[in-house]
C-alpha atoms as a PDB file:
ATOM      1  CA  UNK A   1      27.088 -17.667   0.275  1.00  0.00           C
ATOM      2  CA  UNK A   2      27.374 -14.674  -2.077  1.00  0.00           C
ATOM      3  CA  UNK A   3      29.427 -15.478  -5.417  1.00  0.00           C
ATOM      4  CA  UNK A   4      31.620 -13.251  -7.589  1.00  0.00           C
ATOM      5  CA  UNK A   5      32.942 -13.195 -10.811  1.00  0.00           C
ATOM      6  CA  UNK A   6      36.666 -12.023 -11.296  1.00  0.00           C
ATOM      7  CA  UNK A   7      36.999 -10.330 -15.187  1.00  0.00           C
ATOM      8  CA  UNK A   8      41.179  -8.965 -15.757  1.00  0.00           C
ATOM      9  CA  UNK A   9      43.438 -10.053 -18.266  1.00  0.00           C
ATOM     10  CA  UNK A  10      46.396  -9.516 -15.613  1.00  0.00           C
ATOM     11  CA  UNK A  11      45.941 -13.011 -14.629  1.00  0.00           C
ATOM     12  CA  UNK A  12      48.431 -12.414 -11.557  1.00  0.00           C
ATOM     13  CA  UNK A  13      45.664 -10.161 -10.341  1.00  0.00           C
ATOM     14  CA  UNK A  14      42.827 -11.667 -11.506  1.00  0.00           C
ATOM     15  CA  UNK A  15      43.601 -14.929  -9.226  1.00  0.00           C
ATOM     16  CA  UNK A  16      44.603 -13.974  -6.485  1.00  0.00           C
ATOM     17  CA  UNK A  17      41.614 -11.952  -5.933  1.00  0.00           C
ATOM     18  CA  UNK A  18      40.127 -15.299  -6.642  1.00  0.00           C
ATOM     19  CA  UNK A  19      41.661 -16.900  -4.031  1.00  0.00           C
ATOM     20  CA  UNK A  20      41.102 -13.712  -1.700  1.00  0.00           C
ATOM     21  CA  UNK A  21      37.722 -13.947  -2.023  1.00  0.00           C
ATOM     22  CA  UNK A  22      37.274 -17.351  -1.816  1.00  0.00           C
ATOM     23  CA  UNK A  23      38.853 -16.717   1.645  1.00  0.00           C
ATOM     24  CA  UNK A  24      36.276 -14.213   2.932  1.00  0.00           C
ATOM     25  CA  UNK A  25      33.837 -16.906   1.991  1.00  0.00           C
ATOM     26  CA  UNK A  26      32.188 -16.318  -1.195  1.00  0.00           C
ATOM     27  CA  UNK A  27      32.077 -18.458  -4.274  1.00  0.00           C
ATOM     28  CA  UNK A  28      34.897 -17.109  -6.665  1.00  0.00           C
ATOM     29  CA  UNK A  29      35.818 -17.633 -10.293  1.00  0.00           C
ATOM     30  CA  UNK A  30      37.620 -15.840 -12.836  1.00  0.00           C
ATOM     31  CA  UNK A  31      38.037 -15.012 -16.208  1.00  0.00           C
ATOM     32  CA  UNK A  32      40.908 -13.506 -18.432  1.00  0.00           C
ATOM     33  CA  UNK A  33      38.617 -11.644 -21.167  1.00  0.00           C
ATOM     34  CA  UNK A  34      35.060 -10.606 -21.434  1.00  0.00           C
ATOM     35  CA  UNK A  35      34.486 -13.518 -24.037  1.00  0.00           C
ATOM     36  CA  UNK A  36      35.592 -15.814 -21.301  1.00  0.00           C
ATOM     37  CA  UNK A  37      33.329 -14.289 -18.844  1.00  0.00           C
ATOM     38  CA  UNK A  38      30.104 -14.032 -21.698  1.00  0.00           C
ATOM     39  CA  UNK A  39      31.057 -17.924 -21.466  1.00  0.00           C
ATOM     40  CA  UNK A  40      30.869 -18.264 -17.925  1.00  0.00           C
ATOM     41  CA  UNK A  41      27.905 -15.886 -17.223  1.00  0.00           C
ATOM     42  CA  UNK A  42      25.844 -18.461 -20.024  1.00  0.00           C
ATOM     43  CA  UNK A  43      26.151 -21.617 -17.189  1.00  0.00           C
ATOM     44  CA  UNK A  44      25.828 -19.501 -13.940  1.00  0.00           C
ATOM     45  CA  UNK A  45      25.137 -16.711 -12.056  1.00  0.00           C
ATOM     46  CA  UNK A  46      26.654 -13.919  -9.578  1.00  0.00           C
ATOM     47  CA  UNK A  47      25.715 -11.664  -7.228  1.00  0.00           C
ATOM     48  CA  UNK A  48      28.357  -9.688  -8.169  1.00  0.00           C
ATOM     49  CA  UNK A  49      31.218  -8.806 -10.510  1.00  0.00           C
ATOM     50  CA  UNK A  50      34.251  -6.701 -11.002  1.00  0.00           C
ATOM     51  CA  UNK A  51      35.629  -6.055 -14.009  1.00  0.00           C
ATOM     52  CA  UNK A  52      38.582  -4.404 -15.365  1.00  0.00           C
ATOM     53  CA  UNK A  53      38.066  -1.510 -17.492  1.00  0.00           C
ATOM     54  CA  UNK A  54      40.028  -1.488 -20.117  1.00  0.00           C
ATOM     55  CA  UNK A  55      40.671  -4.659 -21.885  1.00  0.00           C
ATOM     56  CA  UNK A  56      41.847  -6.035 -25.448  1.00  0.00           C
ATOM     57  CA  UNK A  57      38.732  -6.663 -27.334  1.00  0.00           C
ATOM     58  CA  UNK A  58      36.031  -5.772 -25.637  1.00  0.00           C
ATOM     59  CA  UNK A  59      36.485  -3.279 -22.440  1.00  0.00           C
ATOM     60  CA  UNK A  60      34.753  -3.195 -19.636  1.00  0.00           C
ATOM     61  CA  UNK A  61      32.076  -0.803 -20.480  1.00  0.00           C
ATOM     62  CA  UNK A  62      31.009  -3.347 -23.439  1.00  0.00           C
ATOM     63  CA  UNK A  63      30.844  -5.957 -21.154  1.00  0.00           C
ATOM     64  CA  UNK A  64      28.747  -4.300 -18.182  1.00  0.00           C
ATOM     65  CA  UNK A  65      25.953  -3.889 -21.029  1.00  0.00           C
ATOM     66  CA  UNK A  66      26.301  -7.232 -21.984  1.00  0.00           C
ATOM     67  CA  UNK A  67      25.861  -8.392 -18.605  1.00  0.00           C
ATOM     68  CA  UNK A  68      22.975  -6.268 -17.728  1.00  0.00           C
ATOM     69  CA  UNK A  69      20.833  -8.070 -20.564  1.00  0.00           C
ATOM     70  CA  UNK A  70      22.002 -11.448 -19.429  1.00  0.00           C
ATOM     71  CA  UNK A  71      21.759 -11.099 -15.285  1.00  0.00           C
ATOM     72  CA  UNK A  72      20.839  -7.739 -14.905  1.00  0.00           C
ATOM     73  CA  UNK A  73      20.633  -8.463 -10.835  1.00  0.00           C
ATOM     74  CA  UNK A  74      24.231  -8.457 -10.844  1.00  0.00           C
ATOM     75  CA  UNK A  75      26.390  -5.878  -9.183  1.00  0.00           C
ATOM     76  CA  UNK A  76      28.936  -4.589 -11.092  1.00  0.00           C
ATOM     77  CA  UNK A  77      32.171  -2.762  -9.879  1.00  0.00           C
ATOM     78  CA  UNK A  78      34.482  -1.736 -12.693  1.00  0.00           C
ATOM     79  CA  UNK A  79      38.378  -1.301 -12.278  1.00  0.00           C
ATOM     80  CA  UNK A  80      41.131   0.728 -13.725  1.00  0.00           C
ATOM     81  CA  UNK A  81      44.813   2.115 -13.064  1.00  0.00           C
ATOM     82  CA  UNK A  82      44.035   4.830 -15.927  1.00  0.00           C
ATOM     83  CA  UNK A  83      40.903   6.331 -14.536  1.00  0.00           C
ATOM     84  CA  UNK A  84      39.952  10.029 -16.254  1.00  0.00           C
ATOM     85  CA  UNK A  85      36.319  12.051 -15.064  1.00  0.00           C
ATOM     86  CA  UNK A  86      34.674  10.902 -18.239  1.00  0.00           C
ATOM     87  CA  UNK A  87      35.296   7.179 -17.564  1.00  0.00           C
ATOM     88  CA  UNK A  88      33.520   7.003 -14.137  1.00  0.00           C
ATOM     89  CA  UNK A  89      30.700   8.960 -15.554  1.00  0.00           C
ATOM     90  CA  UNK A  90      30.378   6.759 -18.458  1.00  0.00           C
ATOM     91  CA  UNK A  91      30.888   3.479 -15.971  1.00  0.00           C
ATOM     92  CA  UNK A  92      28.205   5.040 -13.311  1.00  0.00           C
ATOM     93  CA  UNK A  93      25.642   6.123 -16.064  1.00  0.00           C
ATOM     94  CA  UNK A  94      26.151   2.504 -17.504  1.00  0.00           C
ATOM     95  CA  UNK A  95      25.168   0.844 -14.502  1.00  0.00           C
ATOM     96  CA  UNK A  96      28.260   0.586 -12.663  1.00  0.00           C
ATOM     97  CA  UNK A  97      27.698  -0.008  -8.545  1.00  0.00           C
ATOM     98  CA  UNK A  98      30.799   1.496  -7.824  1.00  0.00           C
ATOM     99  CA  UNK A  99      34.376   2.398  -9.679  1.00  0.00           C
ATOM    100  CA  UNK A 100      37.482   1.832  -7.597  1.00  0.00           C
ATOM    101  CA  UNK A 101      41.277   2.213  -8.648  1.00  0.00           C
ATOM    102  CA  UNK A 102      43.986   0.481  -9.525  1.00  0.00           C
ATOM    103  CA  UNK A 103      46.514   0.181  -7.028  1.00  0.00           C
ATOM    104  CA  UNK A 104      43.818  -0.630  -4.318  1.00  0.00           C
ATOM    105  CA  UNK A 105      44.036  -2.736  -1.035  1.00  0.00           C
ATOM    106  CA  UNK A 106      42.276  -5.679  -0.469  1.00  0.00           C
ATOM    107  CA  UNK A 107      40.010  -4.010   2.427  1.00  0.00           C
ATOM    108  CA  UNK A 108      39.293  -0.982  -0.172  1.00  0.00           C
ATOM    109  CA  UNK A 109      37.998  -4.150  -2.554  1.00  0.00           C
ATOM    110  CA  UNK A 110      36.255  -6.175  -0.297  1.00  0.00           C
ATOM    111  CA  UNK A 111      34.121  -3.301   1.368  1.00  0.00           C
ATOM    112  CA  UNK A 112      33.386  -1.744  -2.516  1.00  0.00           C
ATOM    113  CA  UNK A 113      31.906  -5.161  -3.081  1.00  0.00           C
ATOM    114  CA  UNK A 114      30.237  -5.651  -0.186  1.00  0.00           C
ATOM    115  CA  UNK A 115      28.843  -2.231  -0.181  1.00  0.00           C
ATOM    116  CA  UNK A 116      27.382  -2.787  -3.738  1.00  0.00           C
ATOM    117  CA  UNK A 117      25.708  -6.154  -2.215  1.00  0.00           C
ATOM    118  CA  UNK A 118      24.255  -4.427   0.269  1.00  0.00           C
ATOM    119  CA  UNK A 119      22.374  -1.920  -2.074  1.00  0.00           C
ATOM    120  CA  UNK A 120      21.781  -4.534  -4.438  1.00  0.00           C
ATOM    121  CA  UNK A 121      20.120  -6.498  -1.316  1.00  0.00           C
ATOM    122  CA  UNK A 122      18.062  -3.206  -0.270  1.00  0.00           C
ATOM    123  CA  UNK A 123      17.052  -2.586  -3.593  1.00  0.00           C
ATOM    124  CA  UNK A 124      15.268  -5.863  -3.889  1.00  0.00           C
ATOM    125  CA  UNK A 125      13.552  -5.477  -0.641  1.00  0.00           C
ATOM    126  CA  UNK A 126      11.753  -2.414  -1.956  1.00  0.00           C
ATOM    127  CA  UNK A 127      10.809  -4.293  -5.190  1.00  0.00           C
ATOM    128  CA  UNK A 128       9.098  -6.615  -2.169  1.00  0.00           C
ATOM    129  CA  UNK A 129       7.475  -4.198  -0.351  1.00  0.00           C
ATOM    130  CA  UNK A 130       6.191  -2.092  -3.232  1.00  0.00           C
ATOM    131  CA  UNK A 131       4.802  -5.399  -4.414  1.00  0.00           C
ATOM    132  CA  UNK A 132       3.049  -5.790  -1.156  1.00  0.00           C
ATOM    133  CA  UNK A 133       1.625  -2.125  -1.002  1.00  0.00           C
ATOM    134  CA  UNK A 134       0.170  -3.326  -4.399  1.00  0.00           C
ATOM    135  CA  UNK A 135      -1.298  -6.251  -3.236  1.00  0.00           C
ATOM    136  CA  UNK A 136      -2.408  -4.426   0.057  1.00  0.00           C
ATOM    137  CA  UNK A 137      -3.910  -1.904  -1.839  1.00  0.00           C
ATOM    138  CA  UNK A 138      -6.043  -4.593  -3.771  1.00  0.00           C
ATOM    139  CA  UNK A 139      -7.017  -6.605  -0.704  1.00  0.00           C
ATOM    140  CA  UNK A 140      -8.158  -2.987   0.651  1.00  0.00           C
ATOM    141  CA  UNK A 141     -10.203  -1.815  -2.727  1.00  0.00           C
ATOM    142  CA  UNK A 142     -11.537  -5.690  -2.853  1.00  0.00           C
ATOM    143  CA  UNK A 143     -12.601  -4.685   0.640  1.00  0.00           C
ATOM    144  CA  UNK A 144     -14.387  -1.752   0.204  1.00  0.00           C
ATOM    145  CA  UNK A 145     -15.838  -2.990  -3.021  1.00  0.00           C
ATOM    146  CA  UNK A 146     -17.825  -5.926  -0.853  1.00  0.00           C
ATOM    147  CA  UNK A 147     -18.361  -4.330   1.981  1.00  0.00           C
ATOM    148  CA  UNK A 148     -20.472  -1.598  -0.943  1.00  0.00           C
ATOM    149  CA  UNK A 149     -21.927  -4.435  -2.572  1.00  0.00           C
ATOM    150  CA  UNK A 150     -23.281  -5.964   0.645  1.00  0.00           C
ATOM    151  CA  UNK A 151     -24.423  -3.049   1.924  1.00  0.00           C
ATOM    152  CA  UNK A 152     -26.337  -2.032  -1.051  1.00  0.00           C
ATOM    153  CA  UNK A 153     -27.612  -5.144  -1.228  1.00  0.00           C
ATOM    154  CA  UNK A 154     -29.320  -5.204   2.589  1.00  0.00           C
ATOM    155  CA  UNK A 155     -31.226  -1.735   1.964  1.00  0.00           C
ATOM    156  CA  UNK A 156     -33.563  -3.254  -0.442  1.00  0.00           C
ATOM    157  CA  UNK A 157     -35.132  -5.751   1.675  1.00  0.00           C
ATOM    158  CA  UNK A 158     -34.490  -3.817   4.887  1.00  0.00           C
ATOM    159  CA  UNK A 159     -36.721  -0.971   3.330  1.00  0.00           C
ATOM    160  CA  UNK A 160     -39.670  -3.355   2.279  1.00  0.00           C
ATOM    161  CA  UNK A 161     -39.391  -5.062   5.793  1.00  0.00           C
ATOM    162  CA  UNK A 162     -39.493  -1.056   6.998  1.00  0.00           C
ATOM    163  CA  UNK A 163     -42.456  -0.742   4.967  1.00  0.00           C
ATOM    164  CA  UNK A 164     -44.582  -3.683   5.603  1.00  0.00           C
ATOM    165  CA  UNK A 165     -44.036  -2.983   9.734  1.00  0.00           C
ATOM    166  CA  UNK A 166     -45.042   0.875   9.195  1.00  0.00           C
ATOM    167  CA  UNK A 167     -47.812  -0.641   7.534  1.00  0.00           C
ATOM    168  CA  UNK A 168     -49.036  -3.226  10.382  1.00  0.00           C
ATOM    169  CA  UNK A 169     -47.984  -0.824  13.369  1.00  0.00           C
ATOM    170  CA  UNK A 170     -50.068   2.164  11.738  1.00  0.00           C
ATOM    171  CA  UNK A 171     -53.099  -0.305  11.822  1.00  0.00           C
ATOM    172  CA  UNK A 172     -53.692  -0.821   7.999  1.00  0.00           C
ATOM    173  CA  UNK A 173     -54.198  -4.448   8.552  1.00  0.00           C
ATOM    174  CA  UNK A 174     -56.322  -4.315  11.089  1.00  0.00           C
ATOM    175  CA  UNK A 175     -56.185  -3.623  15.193  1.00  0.00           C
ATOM    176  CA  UNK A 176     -52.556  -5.957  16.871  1.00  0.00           C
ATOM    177  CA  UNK A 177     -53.253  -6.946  20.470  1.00  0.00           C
ATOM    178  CA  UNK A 178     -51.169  -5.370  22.852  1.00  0.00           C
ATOM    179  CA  UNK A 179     -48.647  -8.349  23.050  1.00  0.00           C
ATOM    180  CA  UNK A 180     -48.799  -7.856  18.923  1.00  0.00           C
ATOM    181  CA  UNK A 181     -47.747  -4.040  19.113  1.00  0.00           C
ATOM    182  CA  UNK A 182     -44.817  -4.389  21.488  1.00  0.00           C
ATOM    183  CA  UNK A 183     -43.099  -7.487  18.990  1.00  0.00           C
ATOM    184  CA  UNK A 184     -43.554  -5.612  16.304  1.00  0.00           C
ATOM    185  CA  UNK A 185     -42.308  -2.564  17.542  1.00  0.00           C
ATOM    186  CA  UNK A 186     -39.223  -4.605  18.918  1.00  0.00           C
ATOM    187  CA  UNK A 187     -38.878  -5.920  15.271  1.00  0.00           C
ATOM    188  CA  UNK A 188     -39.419  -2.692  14.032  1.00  0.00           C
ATOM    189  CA  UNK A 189     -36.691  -1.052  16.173  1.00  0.00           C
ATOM    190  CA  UNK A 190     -34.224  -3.592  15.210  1.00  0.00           C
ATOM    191  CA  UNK A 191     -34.811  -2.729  11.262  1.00  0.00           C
ATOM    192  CA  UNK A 192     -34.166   0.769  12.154  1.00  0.00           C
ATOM    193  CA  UNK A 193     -30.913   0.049  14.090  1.00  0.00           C
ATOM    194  CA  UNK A 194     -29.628  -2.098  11.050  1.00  0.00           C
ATOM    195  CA  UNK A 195     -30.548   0.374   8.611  1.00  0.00           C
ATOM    196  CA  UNK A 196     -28.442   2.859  10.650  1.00  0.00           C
ATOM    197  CA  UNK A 197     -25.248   0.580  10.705  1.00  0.00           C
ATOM    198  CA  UNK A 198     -25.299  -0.365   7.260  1.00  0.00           C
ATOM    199  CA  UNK A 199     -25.711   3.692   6.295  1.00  0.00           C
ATOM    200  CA  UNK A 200     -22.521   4.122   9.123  1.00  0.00           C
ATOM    201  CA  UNK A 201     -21.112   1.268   6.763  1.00  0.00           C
ATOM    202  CA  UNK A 202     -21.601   3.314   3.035  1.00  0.00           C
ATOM    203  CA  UNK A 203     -20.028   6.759   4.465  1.00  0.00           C
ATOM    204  CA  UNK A 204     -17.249   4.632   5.694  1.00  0.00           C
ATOM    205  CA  UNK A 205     -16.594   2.854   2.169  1.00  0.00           C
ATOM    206  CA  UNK A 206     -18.066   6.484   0.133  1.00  0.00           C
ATOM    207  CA  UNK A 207     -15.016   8.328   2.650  1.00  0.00           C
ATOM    208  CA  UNK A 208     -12.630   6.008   1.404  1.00  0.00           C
ATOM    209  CA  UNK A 209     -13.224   6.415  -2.380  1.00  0.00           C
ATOM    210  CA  UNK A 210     -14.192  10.238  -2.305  1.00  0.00           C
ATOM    211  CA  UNK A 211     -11.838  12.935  -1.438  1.00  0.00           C
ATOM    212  CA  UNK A 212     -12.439  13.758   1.648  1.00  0.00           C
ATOM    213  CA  UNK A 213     -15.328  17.067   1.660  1.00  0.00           C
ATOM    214  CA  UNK A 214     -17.156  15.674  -0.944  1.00  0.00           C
ATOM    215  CA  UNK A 215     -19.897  17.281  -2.684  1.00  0.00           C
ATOM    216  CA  UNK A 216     -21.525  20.071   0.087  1.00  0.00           C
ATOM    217  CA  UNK A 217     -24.486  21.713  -0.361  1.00  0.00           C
ATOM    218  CA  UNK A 218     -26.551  23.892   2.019  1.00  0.00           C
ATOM    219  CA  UNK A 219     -27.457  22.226   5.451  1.00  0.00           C
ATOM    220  CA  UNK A 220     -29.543  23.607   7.884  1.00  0.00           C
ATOM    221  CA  UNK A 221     -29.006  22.392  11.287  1.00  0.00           C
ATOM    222  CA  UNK A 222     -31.860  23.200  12.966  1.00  0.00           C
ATOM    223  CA  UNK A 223     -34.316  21.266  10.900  1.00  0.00           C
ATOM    224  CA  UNK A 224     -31.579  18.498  10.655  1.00  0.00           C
ATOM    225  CA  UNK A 225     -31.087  18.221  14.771  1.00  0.00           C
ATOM    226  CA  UNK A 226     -35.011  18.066  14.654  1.00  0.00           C
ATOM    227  CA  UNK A 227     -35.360  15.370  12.441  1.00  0.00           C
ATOM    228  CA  UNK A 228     -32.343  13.254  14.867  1.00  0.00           C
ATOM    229  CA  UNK A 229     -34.482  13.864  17.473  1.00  0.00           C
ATOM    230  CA  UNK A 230     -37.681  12.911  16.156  1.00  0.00           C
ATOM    231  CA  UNK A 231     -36.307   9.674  14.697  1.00  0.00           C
ATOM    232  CA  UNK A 232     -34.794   8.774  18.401  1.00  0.00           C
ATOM    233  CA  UNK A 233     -38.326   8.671  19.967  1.00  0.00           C
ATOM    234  CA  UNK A 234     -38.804   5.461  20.772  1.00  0.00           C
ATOM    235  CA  UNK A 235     -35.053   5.210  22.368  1.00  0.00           C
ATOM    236  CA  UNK A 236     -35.978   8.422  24.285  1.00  0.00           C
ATOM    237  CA  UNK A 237     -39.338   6.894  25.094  1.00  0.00           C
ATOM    238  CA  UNK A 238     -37.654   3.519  26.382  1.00  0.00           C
ATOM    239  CA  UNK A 239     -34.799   4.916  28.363  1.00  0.00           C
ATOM    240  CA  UNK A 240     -37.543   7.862  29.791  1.00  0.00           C
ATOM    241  CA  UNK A 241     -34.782  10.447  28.556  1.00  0.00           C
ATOM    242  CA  UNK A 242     -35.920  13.929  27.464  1.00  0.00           C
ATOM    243  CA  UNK A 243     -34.119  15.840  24.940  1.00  0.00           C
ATOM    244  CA  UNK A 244     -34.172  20.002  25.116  1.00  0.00           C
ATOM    245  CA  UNK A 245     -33.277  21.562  21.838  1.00  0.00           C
ATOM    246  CA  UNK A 246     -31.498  25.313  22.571  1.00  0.00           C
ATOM    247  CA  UNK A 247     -30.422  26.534  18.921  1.00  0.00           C
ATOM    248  CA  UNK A 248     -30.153  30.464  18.537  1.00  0.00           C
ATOM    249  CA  UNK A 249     -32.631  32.445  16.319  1.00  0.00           C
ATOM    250  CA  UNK A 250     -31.244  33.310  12.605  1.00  0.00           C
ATOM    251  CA  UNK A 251     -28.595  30.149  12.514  1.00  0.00           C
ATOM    252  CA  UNK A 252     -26.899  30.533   8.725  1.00  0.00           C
ATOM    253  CA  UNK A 253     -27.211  27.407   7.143  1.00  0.00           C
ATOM    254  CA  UNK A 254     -23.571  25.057   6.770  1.00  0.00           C
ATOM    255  CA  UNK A 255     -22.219  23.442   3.973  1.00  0.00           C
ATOM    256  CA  UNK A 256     -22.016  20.227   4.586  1.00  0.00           C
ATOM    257  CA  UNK A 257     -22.260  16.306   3.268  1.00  0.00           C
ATOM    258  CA  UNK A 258     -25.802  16.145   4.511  1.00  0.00           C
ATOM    259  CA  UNK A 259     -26.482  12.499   5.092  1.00  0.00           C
ATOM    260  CA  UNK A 260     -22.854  12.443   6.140  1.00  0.00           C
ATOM    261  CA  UNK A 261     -23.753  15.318   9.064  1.00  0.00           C
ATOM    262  CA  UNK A 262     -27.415  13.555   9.801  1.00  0.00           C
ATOM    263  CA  UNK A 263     -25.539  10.409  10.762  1.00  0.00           C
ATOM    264  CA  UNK A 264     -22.959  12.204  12.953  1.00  0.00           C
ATOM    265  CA  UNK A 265     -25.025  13.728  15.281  1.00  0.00           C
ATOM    266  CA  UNK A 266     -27.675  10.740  15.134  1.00  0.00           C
ATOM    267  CA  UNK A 267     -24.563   8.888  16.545  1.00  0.00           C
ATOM    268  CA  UNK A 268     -23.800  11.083  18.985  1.00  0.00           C
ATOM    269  CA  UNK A 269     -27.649  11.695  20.156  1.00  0.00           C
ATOM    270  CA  UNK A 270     -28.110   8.343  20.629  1.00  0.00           C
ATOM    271  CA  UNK A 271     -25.001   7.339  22.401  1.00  0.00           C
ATOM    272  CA  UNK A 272     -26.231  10.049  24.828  1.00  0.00           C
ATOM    273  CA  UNK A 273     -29.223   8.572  25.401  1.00  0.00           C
ATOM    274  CA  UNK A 274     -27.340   5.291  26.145  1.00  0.00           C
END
């Protein structure tokens, strides 16, 4: 139930929109003076408020900035029967949801009031959802910082393991049966294939925190597309695939991200071969 606050010191006025209001379901009270209503606003709370603009005492304009330090989530629709340019500016720039005159109908009150709810309701559902973007955006950045810190952090042994199996398949610690050489090269080939995720894995998180480009330098392709195809050996040896490399004479280098391009067409290659 949304609640109002009635502030006119034509107390004819001032209760029967009271009691209309009370009618159409909200919680209504009133007050004759914007001391009255300071008291009032000091034990509850509205959604929204309309006050009469010119008052003995203090006017309306007074009392809008009082309210706004006390509940400043309350609409406030100021009225008048003496309304001039430079009093709805001064009531709109003050914080005013709407300005409506004096002789007015009780459907011209009743939608200015519930039009002001409405934006006052809309209003605070942004204030949500920008709070939720935030907090999005700090799940996604605690995101990316893990998945960076994990994959930085499975390189280091991956590349000793790497090392070590070079090291045994080459034959530096002496001859491997033949039922030797094929488990380690299955080991072997499975190091590779997780080194090559978790590098998939750092361009994904580095393309999230870099504009995208990055720094380019000169790439040539030929010698890259080699390399691709070199590494794929074993996959092209396994699957019996042969790979024919047609480049034309003279290619111009690209500039390029080239780790970034390396791991592209390694992709591709090898989803050929699949």
């Amino acid at each position: 139930m949304a609640s109002i606050l009635i502030v006119d010191d034509e107390e004819g006025l001032q209760t029967s929109l009271v009691k209309a209001f009370a009618l159409e379901g909200y919680r209504a009270a009133g007050a004759g003076s914007a001391l009255e209503a300071l008291r009032i606003l000091q034990q509850e709370t509205f959604d929204a408020a309309l006050v009469d603009l010119r008052m003995p005492g203090m006017d309306g304009i007074k009392l809008m900035e009082r309210m706004r330090e006390m509940t400043p989530a309350t609409v406030v629709i100021l009225m008048t029967g003496g309304a001039t340019v430079e009093s709805a500016v001064q009531a709109l720039k003050g914080g005013a949801a709407d300005y409506i005159l004096k002789p007015f109908r009780l459907p011209e009150i009743f939608h200015a009031v519930e039009r002001g709810l409405e934006q006052k309701r809309l209003k605070e559902e942004n204030l949500q959802l920008n709070g939720l973007n935030r907090r999005l955006q700090e799940i996604d950045q605690i995101k990316s910082n893990l998945l960076a810190a994990i994959t930085h952090e499975f390189r280091t042994p991956l590349t000793v393991m790497g090392g070590y199996l070079d090291l045994w398949l080459g034959g530096h610690f002496g001859s491997l049966s033949a039922k030797q050489q094929e488990s380690l090269t299955s080991v072997h080939r499975g190091v590779v294939r997780l080194g090559r995720l978790i590098s998939n894995l750092l361009v994904f998180v580095e393309s999230e925190r870099v504009e995208p480009g990055g720094k380019r330098l000169p790439v040539g392709l030929g010698d890259l597309l080699s390399d691709v195809v070199s590494e794929l050996r074993s996959e092209r040896e396994a699957r019996r695939v042969a790979i024919r490399m047609e480049l034309p004479r003279g290619l111009s280098p690209v500039l390029a991200n080239g780790e970034h391009l390396r791991l592209l067409f390694f992709n591709l290659v090898e989803n050929a071969i699949k």
